[in-house]
C-alpha atoms as a PDB file:
ATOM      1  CA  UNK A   1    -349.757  41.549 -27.825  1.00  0.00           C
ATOM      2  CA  UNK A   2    -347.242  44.390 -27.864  1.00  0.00           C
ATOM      3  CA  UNK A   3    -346.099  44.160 -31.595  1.00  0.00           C
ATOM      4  CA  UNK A   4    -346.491  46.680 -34.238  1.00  0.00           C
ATOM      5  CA  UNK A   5    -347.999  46.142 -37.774  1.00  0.00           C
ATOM      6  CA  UNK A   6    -346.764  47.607 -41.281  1.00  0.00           C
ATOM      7  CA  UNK A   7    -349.930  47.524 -43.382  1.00  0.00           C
ATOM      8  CA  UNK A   8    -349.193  47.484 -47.082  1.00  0.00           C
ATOM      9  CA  UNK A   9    -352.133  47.317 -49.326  1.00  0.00           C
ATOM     10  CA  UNK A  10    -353.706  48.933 -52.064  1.00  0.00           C
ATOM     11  CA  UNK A  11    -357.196  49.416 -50.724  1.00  0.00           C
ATOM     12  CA  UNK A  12    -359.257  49.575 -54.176  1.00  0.00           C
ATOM     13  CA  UNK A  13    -357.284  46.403 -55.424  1.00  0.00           C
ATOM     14  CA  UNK A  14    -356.439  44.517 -52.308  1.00  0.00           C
ATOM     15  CA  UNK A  15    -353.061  44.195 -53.540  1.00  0.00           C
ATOM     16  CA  UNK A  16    -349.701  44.442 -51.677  1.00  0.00           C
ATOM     17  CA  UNK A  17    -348.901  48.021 -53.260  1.00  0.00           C
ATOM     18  CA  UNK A  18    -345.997  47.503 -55.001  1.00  0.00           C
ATOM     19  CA  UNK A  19    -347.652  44.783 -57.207  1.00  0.00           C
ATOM     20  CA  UNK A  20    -350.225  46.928 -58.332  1.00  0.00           C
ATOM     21  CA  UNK A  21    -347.120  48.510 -60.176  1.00  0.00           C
ATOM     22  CA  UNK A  22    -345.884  45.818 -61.628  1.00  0.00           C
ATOM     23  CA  UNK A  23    -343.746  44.089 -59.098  1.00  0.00           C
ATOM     24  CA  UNK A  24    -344.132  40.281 -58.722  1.00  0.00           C
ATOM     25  CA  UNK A  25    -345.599  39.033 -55.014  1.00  0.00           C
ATOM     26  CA  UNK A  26    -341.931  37.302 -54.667  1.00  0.00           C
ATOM     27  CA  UNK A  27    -339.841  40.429 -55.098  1.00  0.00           C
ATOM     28  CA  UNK A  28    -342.635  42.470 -52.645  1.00  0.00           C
ATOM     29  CA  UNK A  29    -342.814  39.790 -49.993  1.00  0.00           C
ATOM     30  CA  UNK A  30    -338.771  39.586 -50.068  1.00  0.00           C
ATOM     31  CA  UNK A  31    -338.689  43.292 -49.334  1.00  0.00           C
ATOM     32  CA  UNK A  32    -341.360  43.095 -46.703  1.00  0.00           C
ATOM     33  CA  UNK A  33    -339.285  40.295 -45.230  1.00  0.00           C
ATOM     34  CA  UNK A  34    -336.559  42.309 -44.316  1.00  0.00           C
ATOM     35  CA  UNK A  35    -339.304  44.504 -42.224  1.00  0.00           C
ATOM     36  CA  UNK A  36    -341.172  41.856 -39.976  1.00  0.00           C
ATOM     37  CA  UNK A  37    -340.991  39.107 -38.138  1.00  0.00           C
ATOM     38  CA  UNK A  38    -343.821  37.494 -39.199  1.00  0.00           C
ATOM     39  CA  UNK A  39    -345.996  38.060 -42.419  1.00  0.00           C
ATOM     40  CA  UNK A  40    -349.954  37.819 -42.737  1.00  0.00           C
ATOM     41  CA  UNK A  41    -351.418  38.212 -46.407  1.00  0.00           C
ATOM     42  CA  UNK A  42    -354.475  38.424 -47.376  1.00  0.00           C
ATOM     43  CA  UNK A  43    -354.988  37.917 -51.504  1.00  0.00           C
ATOM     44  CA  UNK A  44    -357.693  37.647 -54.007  1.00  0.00           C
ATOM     45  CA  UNK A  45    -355.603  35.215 -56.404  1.00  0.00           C
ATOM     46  CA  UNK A  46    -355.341  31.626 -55.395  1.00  0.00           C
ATOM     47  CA  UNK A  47    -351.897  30.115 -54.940  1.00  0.00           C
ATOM     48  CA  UNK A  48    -350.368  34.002 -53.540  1.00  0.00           C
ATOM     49  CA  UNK A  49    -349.900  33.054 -49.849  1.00  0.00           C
ATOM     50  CA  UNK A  50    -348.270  29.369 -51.136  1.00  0.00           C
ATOM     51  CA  UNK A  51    -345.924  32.121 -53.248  1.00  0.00           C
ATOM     52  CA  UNK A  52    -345.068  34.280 -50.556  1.00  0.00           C
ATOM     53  CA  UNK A  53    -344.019  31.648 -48.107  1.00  0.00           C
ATOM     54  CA  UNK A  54    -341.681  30.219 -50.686  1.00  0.00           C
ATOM     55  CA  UNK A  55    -340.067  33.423 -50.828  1.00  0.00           C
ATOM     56  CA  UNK A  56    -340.245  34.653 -47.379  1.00  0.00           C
ATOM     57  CA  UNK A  57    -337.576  33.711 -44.624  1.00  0.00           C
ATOM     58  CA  UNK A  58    -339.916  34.827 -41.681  1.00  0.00           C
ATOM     59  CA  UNK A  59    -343.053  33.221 -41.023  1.00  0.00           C
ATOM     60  CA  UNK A  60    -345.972  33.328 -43.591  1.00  0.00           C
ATOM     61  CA  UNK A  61    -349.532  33.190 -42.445  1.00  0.00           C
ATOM     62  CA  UNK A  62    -351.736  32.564 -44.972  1.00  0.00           C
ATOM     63  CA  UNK A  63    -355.261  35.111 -44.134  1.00  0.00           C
ATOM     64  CA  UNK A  64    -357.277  34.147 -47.322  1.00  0.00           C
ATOM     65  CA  UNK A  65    -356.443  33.169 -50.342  1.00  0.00           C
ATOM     66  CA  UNK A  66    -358.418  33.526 -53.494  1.00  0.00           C
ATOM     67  CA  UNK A  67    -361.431  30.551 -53.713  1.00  0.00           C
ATOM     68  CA  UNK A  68    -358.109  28.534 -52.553  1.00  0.00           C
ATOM     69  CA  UNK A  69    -357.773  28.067 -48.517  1.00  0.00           C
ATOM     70  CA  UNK A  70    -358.526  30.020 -45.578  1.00  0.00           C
ATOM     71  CA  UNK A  71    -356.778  27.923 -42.905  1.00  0.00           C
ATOM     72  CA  UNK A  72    -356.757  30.372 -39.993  1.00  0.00           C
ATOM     73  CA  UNK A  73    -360.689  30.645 -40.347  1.00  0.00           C
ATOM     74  CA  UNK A  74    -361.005  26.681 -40.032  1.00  0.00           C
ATOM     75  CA  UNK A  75    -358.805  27.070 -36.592  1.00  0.00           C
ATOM     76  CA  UNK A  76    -361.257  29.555 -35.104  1.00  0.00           C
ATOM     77  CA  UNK A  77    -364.444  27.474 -36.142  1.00  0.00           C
ATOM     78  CA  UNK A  78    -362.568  23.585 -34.889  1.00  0.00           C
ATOM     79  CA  UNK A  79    -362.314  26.194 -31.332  1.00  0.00           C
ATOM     80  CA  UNK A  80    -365.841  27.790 -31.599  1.00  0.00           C
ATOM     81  CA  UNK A  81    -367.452  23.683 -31.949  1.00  0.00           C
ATOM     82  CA  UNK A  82    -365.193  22.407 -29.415  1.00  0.00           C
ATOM     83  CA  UNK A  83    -366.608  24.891 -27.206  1.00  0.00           C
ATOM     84  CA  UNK A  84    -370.167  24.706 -27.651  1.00  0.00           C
ATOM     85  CA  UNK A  85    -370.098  20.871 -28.603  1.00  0.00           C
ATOM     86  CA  UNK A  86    -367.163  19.829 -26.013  1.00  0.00           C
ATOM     87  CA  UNK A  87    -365.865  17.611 -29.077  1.00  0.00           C
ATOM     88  CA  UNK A  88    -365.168  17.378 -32.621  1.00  0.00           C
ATOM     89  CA  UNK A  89    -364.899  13.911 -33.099  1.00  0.00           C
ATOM     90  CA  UNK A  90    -367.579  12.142 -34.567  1.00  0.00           C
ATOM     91  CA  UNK A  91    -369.728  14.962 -35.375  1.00  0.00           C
ATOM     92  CA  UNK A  92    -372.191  15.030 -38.028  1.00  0.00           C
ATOM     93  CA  UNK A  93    -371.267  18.481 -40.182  1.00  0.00           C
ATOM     94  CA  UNK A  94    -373.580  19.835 -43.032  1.00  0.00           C
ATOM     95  CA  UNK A  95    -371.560  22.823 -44.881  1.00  0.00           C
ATOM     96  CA  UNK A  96    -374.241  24.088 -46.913  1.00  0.00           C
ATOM     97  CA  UNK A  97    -374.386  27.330 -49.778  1.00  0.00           C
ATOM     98  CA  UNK A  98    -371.244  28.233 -52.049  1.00  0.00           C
ATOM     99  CA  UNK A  99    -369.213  25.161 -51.419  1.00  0.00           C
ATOM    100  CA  UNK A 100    -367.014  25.604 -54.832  1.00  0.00           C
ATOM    101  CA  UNK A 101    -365.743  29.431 -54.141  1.00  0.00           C
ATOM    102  CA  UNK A 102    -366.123  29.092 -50.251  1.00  0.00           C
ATOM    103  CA  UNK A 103    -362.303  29.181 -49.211  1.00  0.00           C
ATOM    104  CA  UNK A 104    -363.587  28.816 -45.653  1.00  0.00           C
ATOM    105  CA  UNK A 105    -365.406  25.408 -45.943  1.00  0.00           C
ATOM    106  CA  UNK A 106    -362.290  24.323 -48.530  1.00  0.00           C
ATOM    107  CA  UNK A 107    -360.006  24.855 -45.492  1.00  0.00           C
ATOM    108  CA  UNK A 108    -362.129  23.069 -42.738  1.00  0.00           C
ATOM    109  CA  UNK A 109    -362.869  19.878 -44.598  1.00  0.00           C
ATOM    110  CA  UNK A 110    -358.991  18.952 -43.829  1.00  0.00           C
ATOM    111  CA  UNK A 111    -359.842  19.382 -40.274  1.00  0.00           C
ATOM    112  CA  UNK A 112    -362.973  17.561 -40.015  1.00  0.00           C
ATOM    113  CA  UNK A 113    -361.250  14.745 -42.006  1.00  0.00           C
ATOM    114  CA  UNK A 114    -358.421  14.451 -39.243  1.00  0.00           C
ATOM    115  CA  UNK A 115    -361.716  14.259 -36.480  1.00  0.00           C
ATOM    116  CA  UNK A 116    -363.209  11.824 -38.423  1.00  0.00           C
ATOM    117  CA  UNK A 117    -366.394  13.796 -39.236  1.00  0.00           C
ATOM    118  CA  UNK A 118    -369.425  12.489 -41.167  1.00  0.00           C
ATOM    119  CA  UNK A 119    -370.119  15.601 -43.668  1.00  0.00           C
ATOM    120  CA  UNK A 120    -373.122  16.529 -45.684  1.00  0.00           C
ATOM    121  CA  UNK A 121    -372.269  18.613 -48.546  1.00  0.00           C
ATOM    122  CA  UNK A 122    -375.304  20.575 -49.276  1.00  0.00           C
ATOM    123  CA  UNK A 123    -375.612  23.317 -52.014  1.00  0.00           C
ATOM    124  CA  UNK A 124    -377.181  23.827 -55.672  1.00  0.00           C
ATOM    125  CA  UNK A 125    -375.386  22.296 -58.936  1.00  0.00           C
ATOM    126  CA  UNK A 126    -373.227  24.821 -59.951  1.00  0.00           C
ATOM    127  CA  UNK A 127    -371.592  25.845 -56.255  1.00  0.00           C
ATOM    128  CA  UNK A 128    -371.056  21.593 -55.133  1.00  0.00           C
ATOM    129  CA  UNK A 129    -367.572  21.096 -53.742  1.00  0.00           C
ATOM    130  CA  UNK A 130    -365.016  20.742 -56.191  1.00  0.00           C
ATOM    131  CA  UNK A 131    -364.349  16.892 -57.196  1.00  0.00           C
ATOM    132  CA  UNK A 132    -361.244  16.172 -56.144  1.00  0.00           C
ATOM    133  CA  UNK A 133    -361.908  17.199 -52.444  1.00  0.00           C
ATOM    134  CA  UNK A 134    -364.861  15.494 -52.526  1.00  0.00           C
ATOM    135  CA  UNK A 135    -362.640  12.402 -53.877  1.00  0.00           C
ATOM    136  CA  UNK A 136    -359.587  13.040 -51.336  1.00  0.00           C
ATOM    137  CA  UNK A 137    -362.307  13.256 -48.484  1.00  0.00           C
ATOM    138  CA  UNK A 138    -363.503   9.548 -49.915  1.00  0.00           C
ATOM    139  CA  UNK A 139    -360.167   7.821 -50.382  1.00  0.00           C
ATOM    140  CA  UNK A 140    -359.038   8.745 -46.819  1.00  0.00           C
ATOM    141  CA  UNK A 141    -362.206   7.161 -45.509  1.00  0.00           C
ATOM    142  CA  UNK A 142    -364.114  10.227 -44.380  1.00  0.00           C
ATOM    143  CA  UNK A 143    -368.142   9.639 -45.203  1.00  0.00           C
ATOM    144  CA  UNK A 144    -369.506  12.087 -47.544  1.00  0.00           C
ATOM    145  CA  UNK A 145    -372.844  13.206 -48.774  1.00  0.00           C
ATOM    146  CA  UNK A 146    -373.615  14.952 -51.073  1.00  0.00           C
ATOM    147  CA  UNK A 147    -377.148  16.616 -51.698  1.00  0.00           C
ATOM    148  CA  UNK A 148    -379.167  19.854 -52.558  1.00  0.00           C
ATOM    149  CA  UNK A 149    -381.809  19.378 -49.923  1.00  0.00           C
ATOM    150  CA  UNK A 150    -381.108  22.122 -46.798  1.00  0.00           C
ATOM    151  CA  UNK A 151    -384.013  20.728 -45.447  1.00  0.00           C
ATOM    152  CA  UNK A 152    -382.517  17.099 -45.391  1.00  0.00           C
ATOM    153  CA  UNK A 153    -379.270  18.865 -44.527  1.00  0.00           C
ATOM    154  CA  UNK A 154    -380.147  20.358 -40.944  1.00  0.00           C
ATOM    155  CA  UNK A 155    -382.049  16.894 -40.220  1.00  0.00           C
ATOM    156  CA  UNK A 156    -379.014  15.033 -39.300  1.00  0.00           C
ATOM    157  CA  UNK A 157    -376.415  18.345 -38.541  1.00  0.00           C
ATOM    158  CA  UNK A 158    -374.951  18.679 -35.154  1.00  0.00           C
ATOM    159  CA  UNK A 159    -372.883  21.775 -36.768  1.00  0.00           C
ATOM    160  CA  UNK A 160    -374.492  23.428 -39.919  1.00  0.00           C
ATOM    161  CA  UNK A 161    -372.345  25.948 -41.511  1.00  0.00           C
ATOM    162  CA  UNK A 162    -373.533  28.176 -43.141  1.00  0.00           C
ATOM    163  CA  UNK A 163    -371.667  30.238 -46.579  1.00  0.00           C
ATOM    164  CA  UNK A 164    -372.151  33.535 -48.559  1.00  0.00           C
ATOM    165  CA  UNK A 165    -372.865  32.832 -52.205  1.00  0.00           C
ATOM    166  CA  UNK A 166    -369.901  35.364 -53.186  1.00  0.00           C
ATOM    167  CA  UNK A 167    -370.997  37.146 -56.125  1.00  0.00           C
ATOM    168  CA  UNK A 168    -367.464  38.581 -56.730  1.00  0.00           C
ATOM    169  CA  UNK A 169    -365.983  34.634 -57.548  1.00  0.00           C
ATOM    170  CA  UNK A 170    -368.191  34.694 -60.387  1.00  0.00           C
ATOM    171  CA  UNK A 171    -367.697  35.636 -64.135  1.00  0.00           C
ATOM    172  CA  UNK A 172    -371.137  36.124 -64.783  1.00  0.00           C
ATOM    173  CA  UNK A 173    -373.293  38.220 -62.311  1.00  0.00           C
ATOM    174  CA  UNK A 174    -376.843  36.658 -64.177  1.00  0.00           C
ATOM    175  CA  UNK A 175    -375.030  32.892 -62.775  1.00  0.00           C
ATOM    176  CA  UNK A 176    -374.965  34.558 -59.368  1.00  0.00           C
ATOM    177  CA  UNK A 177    -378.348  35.975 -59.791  1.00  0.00           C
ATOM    178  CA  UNK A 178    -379.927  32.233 -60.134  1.00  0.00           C
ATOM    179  CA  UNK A 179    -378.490  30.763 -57.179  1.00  0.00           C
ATOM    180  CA  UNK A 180    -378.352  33.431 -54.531  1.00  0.00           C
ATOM    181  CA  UNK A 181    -381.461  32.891 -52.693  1.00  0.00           C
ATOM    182  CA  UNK A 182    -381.854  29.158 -53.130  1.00  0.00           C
ATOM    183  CA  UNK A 183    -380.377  28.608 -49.770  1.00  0.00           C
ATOM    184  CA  UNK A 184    -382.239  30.292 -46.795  1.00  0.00           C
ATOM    185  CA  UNK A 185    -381.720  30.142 -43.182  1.00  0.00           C
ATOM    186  CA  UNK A 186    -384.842  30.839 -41.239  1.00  0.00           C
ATOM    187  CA  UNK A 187    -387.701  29.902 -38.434  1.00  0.00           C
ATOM    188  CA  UNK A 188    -388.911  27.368 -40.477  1.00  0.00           C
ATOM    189  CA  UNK A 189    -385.911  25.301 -41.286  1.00  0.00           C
ATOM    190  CA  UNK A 190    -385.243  25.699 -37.913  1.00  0.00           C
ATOM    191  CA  UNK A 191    -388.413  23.761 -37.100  1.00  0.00           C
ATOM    192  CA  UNK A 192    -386.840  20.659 -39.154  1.00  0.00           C
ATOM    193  CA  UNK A 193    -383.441  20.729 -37.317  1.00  0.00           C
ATOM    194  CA  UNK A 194    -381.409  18.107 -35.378  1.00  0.00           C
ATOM    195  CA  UNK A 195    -381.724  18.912 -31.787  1.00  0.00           C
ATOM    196  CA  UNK A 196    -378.981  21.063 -30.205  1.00  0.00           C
ATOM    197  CA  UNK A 197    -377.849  21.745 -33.345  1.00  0.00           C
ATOM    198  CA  UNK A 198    -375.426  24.609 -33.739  1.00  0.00           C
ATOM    199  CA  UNK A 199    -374.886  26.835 -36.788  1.00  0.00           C
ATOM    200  CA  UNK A 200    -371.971  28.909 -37.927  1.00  0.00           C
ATOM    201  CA  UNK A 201    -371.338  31.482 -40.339  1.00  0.00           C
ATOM    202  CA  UNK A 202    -368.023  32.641 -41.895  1.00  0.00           C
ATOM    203  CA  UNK A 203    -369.410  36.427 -42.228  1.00  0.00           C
ATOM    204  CA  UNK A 204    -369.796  38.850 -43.905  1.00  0.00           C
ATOM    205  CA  UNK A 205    -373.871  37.460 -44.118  1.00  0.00           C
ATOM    206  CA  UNK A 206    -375.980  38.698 -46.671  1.00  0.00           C
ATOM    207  CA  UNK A 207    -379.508  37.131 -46.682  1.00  0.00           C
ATOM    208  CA  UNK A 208    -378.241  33.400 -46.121  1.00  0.00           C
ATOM    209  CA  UNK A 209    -379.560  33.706 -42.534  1.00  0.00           C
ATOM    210  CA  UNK A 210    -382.574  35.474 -41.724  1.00  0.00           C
ATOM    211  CA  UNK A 211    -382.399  38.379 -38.961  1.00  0.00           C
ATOM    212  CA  UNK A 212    -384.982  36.601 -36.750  1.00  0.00           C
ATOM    213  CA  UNK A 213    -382.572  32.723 -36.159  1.00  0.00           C
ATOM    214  CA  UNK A 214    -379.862  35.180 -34.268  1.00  0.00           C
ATOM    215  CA  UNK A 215    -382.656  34.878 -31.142  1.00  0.00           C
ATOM    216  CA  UNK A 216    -382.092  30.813 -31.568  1.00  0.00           C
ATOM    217  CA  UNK A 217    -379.513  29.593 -29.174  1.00  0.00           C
ATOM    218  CA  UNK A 218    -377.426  27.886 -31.206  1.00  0.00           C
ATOM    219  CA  UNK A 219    -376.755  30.832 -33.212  1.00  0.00           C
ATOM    220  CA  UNK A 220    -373.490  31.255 -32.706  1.00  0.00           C
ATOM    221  CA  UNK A 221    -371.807  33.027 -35.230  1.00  0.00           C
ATOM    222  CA  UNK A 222    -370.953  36.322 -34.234  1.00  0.00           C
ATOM    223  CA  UNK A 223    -369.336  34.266 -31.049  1.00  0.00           C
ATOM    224  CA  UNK A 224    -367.483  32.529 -33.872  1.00  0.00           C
ATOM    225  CA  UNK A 225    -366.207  35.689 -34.975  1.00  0.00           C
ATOM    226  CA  UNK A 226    -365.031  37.298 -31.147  1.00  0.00           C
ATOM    227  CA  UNK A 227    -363.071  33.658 -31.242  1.00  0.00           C
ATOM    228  CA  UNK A 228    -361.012  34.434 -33.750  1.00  0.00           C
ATOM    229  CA  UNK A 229    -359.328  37.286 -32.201  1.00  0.00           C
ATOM    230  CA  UNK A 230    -357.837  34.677 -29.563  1.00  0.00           C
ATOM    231  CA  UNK A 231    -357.239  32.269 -32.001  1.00  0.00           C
ATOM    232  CA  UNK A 232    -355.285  34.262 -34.085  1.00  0.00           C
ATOM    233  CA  UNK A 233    -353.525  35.425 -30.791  1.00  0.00           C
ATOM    234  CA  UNK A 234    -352.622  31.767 -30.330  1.00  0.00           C
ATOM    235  CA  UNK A 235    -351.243  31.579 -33.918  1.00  0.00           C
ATOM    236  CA  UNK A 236    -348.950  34.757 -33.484  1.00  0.00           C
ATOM    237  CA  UNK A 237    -347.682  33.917 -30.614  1.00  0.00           C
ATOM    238  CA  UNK A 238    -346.655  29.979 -31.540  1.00  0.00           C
ATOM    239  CA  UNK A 239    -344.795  31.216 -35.169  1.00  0.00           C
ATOM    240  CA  UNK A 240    -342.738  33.718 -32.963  1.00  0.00           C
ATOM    241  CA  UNK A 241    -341.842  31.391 -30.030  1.00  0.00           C
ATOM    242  CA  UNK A 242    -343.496  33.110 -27.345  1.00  0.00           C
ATOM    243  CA  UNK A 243    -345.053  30.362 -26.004  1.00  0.00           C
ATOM    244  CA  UNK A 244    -343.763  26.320 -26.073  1.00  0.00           C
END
């Protein structure tokens, strides 16, 4: 798009560098203000990229934050269903896996409320959705289910998407270690699913889809990823007026 980018990151913490030093994020992102014209951060503690737009004059866009809210990730999966689906609204979604840490699925059940989505909420005990999403999601009149049945999940799915169990949200790798393979994508669930059902992935994937469903042609996450280069495109270009 013709810009330049200033990368400033410590790449064993994932911290802007400064910080790693000491420096609060406001003080950092008020120098780095002075430097671009828009700002894209990218931050393993919840509530950073809220910080850094509070104390930023140029535009703030928030690339992932914490467990907290991935917004720009939603954007490029609404595009990726309109696309393959030709609608939103109305669609049955099952979000299925880590549905407490998942930042991704945190940020997209704001924009399947606004569609008016029916959402199944599939995943073991300890990752469910936190409860006051889940109770937001209610009050504004969006249906919810809740379950821990994949099986029951890709029954009824026009969209099922699909998380990482993220073993680096939890304190204790042995809670990880009972939960990580309880949800599996493969042939055989595939056998049980909704007809033209469609199934994306936030990626990086670990073993939460099997190898042999990229053949099935609703597989459609590594399209999901290619969107979000134009997405993001889209994003930068609206925050610095180049397009109306």
């Amino acid at each position: 798009m013709g810009g330049a980018v200033i990368t400033v990151a410590e790449s064993e913490t994932n911290q802007i560098s400064s910080t790693a030093k000491g420096e609060t994020i406001q003080d950092a992102i008020s120098v780095i203000d002075g430097y671009a014209d828009v700002i894209v951060i990218r931050n393993p503690v919840t509530g950073t990229a809220d910080r850094a737009a509070q104390a930023a004059l140029h535009p703030v866009i928030n690339g992932g934050d914490g467990s907290g809210q991935h917004p720009t990730q939603g954007l490029l999966d609404i595009y990726t269903i309109m696309k393959a689906k030709g609608r939103v609204e109305g669609l049955t979604i099952a979000l299925v896996g880590d549905l407490k840490y998942g930042r991704t699925v945190h940020s997209l059940v704001d924009f399947f409320a606004l569609y008016g989505c029916d959402l199944i909420l599939a995943s073991p005990e300890a990752l469910k959705m936190p409860p006051e999403i889940v109770r937001n999601l209610r009050a504004g009149g969006i249906n919810v289910k809740e379950i821990d049945s994949l099986k029951e999940a890709v029954a009824d799915a026009d969209v099922l998407y699909v998380t990482r169990v993220q073993k680096e949200r939890f304190p204790i790798v042995a809670e990880y270690d009972q939960v990580k393979d309880l949800f599996i994508v493969d042939q055989d669930l595939l056998r049980e699913a909704k007809e033209g059902m469609i199934i994306l992935h936030p990626l990086p994937r670990v073993n939460e889809i099997a190898l042999e469903v990229d053949s099935y042609p609703g597989a459609l996450y590594f399209q999901q990823a290619h969107n979000g280069l134009f997405v993001r495109m889209a994003i930068l270009a609206l925050v610095t007026g180049s397009v109306l």
